[in-house]
Protein backbone atom coordinates (compact mmCIF):
# COMPACT_ATOMS: atom_id res chain seq x y z
CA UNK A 1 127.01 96.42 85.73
CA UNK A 2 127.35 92.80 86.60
CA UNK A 3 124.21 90.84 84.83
CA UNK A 4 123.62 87.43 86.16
CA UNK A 5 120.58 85.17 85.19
CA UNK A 6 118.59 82.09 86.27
CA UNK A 7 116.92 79.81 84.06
CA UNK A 8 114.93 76.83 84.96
CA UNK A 9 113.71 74.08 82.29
CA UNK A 10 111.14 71.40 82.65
CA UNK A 11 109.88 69.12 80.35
CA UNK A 12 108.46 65.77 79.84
CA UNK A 13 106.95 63.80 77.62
CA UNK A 14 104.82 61.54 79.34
CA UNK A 15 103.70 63.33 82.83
CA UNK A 16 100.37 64.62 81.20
CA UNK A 17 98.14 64.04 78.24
CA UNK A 18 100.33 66.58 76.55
CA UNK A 19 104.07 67.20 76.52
CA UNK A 20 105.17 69.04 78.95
CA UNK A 21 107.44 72.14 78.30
CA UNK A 22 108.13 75.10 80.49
CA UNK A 23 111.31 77.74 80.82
CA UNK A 24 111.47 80.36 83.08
CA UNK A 25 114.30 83.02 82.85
CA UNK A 26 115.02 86.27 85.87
CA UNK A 27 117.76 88.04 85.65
CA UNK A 28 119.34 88.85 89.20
CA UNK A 29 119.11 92.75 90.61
CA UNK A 30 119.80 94.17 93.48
CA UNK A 31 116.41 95.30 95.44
CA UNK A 32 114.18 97.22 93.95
CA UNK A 33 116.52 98.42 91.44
CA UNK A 34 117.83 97.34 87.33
CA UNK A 35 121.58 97.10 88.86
CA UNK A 36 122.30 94.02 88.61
CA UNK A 37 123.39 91.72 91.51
CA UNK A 38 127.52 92.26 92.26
CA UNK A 39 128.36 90.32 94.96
CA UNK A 40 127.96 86.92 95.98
CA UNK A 41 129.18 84.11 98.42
CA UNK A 42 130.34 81.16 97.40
CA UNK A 43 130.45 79.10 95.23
CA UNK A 44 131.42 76.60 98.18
CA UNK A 45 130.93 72.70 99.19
CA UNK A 46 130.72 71.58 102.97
CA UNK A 47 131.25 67.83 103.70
CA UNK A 48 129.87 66.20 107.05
CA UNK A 49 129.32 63.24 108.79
CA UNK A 50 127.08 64.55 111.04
CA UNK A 51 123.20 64.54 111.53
CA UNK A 52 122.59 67.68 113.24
CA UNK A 53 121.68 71.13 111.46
CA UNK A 54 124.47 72.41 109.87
CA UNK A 55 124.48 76.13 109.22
CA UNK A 56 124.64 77.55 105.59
CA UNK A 57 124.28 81.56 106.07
CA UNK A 58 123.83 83.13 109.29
CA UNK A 59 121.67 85.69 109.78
CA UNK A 60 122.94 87.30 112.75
CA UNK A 61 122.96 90.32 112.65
CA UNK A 62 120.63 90.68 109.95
CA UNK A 63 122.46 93.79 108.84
CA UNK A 64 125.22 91.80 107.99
CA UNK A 65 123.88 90.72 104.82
CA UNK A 66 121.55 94.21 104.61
CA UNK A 67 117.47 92.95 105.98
CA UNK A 68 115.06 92.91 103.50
CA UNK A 69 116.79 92.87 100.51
CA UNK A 70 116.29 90.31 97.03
CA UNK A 71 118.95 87.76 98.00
CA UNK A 72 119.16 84.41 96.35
CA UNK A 73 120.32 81.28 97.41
CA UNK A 74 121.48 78.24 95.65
CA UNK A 75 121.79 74.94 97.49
CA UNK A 76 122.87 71.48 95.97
CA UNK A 77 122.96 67.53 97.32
CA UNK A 78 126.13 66.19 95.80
CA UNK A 79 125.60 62.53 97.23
CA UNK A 80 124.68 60.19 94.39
CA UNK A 81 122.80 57.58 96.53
CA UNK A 82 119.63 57.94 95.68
CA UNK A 83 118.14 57.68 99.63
CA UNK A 84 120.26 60.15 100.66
CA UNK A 85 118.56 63.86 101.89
CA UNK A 86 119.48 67.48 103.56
CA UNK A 87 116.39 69.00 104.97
CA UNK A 88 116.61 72.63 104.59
CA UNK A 89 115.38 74.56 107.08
CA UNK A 90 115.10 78.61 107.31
CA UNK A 91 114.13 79.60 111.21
CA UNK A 92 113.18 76.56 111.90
CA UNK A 93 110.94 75.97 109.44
CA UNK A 94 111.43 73.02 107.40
CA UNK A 95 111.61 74.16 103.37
CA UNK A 96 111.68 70.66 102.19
CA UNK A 97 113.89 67.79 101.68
CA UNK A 98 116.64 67.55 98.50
CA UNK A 99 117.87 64.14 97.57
CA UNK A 100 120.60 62.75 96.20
CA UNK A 101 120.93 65.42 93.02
CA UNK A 102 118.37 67.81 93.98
CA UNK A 103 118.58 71.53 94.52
CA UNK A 104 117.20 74.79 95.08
CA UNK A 105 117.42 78.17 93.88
CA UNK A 106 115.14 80.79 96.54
CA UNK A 107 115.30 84.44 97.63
CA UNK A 108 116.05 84.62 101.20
CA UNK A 109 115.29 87.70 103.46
CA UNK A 110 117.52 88.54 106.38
CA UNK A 111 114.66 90.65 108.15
CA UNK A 112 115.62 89.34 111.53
CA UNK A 113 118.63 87.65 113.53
CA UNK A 114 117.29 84.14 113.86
CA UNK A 115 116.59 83.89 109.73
CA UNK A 116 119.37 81.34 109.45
CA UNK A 117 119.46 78.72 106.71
CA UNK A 118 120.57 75.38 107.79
CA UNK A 119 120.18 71.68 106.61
CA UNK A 120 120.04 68.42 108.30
CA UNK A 121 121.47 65.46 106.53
CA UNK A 122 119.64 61.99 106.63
CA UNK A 123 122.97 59.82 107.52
CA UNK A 124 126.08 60.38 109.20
CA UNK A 125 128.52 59.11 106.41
CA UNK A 126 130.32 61.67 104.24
CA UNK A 127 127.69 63.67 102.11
CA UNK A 128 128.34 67.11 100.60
CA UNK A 129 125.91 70.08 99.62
CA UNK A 130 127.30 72.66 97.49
CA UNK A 131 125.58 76.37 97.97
CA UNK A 132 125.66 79.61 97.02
CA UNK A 133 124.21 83.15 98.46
CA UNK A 134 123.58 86.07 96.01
CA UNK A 135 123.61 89.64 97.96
CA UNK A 136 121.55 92.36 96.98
CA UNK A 137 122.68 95.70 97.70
């Protein structure tokens, strides 16, 4: 059994009256189960110039990634100018902006066809995001 895990550290010493200092560790299954997570896509880096959405993971059909399950995605801004963003979108929806650095680890839920991940970058020079989807079985 494969056994992956994600950790996440923050700390600092001056953002409250008291240092701050929190980790959080999961370990990665597939849904609803203690087997861990075996597959994944990516680890992978896409370069454009553009400005429109650019599409990370497609969700059509949503059984091609199985509906409903625990998946996890990873998603990165490579560009080291500091003004530089993706918004991330999923349907849609804006998630939030990631600048210049920034990234996110989420669970994403195929449950229907238009469930698509997708980002927008803020300039049409060369920027790169690097991502990653973790399937649950």
């Amino acid at each position: 059994m494969a056994t992956t895990t994600a950790q996440i550290t923050l700390s600092s010493s001056d953002l409250t009256s008291d240092a701050l200092s929190l980790t959080a560790t999961a370990t990665l299954f597939d849904t609803g189960t203690t087997t861990g997570i075996t597959q994944l896509e990516g680890l992978s880096r896409k370069t454009t110039t553009a400005t429109a959405d650019v599409t990370l993971f497609d969700a059509t059909p949503a059984t091609t990634y199985g509906a409903d399950k625990a998946h996890k995605v990873y998603v990165k801004n490579c560009s080291t100018t500091r003004s530089e963003f993706i918004t991330v979108k999923i349907n849609g929806e804006i998630m939030g902006r990631l600048y210049a650095g920034d990234w996110m680890f989420m669970p994403w839920s195929t449950h229907d066809d238009t469930n698509d991940i997708v980002y927008t970058p803020s300039v049409g020079t060369s920027l790169t995001v690097e991502y990653m989807l973790f399937i649950s079985a």
